[in-house]
Protein backbone atom coordinates (compact mmCIF):
# COMPACT_ATOMS: atom_id res chain seq x y z
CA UNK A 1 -54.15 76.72 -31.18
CA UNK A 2 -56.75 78.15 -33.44
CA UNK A 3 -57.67 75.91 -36.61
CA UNK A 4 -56.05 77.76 -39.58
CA UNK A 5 -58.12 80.07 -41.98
CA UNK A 6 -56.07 81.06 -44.86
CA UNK A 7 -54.06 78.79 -47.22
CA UNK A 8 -51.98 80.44 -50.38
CA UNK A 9 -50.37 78.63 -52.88
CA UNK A 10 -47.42 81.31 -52.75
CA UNK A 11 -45.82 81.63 -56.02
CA UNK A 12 -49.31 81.25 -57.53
CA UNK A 13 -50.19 84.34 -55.96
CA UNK A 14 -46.40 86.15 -56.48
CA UNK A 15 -46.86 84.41 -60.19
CA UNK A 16 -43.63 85.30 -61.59
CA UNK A 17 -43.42 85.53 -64.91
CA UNK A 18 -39.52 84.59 -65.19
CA UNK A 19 -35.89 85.27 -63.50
CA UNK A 20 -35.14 89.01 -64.21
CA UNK A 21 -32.59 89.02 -67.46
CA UNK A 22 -29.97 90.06 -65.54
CA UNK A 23 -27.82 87.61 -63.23
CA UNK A 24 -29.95 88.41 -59.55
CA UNK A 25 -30.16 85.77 -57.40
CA UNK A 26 -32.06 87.83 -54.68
CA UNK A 27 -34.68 88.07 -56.86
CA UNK A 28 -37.16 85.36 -55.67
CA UNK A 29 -36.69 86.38 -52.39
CA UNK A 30 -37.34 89.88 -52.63
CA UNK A 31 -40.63 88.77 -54.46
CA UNK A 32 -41.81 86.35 -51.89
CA UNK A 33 -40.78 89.10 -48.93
CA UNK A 34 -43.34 91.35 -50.79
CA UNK A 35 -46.15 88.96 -50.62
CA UNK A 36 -45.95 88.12 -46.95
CA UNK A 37 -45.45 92.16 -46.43
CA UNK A 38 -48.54 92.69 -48.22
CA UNK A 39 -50.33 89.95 -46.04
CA UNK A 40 -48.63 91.69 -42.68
CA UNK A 41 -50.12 95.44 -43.85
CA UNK A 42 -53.14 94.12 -45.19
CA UNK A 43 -54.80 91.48 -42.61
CA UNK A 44 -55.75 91.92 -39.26
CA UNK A 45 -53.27 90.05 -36.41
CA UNK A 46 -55.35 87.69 -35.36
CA UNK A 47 -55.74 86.43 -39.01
CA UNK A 48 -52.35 86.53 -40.10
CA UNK A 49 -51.79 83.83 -37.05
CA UNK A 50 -53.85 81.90 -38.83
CA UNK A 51 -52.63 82.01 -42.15
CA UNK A 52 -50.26 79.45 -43.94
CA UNK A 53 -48.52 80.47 -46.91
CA UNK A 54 -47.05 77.49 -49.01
CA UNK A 55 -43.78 77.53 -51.71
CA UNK A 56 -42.46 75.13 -53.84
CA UNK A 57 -38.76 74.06 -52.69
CA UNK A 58 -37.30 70.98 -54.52
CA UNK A 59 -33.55 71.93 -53.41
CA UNK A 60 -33.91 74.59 -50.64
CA UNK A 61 -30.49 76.18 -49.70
CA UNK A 62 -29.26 73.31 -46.62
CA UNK A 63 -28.65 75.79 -44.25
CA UNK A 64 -32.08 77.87 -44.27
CA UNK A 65 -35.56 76.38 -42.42
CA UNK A 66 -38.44 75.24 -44.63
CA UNK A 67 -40.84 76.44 -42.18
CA UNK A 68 -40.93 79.56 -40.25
CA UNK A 69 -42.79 82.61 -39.15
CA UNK A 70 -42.93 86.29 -40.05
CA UNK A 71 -45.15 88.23 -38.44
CA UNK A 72 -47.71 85.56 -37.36
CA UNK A 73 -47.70 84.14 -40.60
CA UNK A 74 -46.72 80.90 -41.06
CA UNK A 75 -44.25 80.16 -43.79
CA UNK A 76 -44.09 76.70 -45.59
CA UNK A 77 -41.58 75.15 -48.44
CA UNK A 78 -42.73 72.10 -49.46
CA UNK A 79 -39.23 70.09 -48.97
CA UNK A 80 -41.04 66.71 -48.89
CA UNK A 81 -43.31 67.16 -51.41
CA UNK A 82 -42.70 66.83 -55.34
CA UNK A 83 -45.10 70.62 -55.41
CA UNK A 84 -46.68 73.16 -53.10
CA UNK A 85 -49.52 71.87 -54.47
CA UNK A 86 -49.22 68.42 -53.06
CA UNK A 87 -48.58 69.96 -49.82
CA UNK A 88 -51.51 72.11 -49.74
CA UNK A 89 -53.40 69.37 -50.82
CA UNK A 90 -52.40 67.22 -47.66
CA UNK A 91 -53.50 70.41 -45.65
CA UNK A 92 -56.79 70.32 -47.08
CA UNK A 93 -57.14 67.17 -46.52
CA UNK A 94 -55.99 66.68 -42.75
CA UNK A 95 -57.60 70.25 -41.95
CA UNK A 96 -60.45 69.45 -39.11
CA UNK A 97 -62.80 72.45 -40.02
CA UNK A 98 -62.39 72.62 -43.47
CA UNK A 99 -65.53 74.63 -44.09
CA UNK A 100 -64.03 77.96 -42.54
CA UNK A 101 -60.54 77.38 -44.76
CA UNK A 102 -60.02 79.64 -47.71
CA UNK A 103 -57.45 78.41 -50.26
CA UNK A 104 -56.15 80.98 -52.32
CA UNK A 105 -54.68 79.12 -55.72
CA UNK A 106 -56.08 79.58 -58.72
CA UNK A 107 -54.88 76.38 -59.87
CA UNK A 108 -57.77 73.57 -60.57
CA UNK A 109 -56.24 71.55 -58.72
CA UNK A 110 -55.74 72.88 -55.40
CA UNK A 111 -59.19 74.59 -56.05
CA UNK A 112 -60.91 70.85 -56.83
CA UNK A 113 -59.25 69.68 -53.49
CA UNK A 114 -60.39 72.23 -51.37
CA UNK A 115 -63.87 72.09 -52.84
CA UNK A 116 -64.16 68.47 -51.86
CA UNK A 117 -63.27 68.77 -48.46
CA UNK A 118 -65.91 71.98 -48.62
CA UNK A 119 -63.31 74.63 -48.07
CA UNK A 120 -63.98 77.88 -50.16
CA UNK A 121 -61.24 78.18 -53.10
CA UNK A 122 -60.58 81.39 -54.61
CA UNK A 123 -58.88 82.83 -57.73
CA UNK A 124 -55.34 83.90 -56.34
CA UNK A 125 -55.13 87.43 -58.91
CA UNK A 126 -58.95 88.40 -57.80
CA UNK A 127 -57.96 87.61 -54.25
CA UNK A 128 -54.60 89.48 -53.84
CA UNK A 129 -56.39 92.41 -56.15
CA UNK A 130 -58.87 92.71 -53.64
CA UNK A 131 -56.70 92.23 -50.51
CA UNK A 132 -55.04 95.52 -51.83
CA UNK A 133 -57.90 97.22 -52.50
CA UNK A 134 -59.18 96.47 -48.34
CA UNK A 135 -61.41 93.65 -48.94
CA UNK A 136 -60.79 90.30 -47.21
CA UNK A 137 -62.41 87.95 -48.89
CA UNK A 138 -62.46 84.63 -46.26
CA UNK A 139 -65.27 81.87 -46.06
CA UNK A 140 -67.99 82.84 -45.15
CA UNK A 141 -67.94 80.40 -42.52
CA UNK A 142 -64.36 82.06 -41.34
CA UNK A 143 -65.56 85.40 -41.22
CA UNK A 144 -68.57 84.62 -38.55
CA UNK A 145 -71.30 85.57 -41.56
CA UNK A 146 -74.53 83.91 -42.24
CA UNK A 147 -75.39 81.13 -44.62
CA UNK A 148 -75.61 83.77 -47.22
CA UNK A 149 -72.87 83.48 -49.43
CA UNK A 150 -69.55 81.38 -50.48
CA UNK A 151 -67.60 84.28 -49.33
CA UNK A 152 -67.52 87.93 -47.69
CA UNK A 153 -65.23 90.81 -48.21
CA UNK A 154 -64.64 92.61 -45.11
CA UNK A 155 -63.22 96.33 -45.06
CA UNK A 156 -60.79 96.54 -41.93
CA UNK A 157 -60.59 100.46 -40.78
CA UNK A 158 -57.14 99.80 -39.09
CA UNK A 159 -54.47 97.96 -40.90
CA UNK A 160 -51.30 96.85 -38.85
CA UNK A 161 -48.04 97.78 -40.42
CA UNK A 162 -45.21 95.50 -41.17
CA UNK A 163 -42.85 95.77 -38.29
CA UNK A 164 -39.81 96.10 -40.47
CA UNK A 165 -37.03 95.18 -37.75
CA UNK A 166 -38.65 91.68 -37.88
CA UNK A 167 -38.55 91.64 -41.51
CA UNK A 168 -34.81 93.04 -41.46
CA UNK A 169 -34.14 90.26 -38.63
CA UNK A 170 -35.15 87.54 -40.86
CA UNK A 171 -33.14 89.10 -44.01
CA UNK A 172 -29.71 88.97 -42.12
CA UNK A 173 -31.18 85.32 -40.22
CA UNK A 174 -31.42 84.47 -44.12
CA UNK A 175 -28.12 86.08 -45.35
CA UNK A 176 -29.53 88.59 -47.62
C-alpha cells in the first residue's frame, strides 16, 4: 500500500461555526458529507487513496464504524483519542515518509507536529480555498517537484466526479 499523502484535521477544515438554531440533527453530517464530496470532485483518484481525513468523536453513535472509506478516501473518528488532534498527531508521528505528508490543520498544534517530523503543514481555509479554485497544494516532496519550494499547486485538467450511488450507499449504510 502506498504511504499516505494527505492528512486533514476534518472539522478544522468544515470549521463550523455552531449547530444550526433550529433542532437538526443531520446537520453535522451533511457538513462533513460536503467536505469529503469536495475532496472526491476535486483530487485526482490516485490521491484521494491516499488521503486520510480525521474527526473528533468522543461518543460516536454504537452502531456506526469509526473508520471507513468513501470514494478512496479514508475516513477516521478519533474514538480512542481525547481529540482528532491527538490522533493526527500519532499519524505524524508513526508516518515512515513524513517528508511527502501534507497536514492540512491550521491549528498550531497539529502544524508544530507535523513540522517536526518534516511534513509540510498548511493553513486548512487557504488550502480548501485553493482546492476549489483547482490548485492542489501537496509537499513538494508528494507532488514529484524539485527542491524548490515547501509546496506546489498543481492544476488537474480532469476532475473525477463524486459517484453519488456510493455516497447514497453510505447515507442509507448510515441511516440518514
Amino acid at each position: 500500500m502506498a504511504f499516505l499523502l494527505l492528512l486533514i484535521d476534518g472539522y478544522n477544515v468544515l470549521s463550523p461555526a455552531a449547530a444550526p438554531t433550529r433542532s437538526d440533527p443531520l446537520w453535522l453530517h451533511r457538513e462533513r458529507m460536503q467536505l469529503i464530496s469536495r475532496l472526491t470532485t476535486h483530487l485526482a483518484p490516485e490521491t484521494c487513496q491516499r488521503t486520510c481525513v480525521v474527526f473528533d468523536a468522543a461518543n460516536p453513535p454504537p452502531d456506526r464504524p469509526d473508520r471507513f472509506e468513501i470514494g478512496g478516501i479514508d475516513i477516521r473518528f478519533a474514538v480512542d483519542h481525547p481529540e482528532a488532534d491527538d490522533l493526527i498527531e500519532e499519524m505524524i508521528r508513526d508516518h515512515h515518509v513524513p517528508k511527502k505528508l501534507t497536514v492540512i490543520s491550521s491549528d498550531h498544534r497539529v502544524q508544530t507536529a507535523a513540522r517536526r517530523r518534516g511534513a509540510t503543514a498548511l493553513d486548512s481555509q487557504q488550502w480548501i480555498d485553493d482546492l476549489l479554485d483547482g490548485k492542489i497544494r501537496l509537499s513538494s516532496q508528494a507532488s514529484g517537484a524539485g527542491q524548490g519550494g515547501e509546496n506546489e499547486s498543481i492544476d488537474h485538467d480532469s476532475k473525477p466526479s463524486v459517484d453519488q450511488d456510493e455516497v447514497n450507499e453510505w447515507m442509507d449504510k448510515f441511516g440518514f
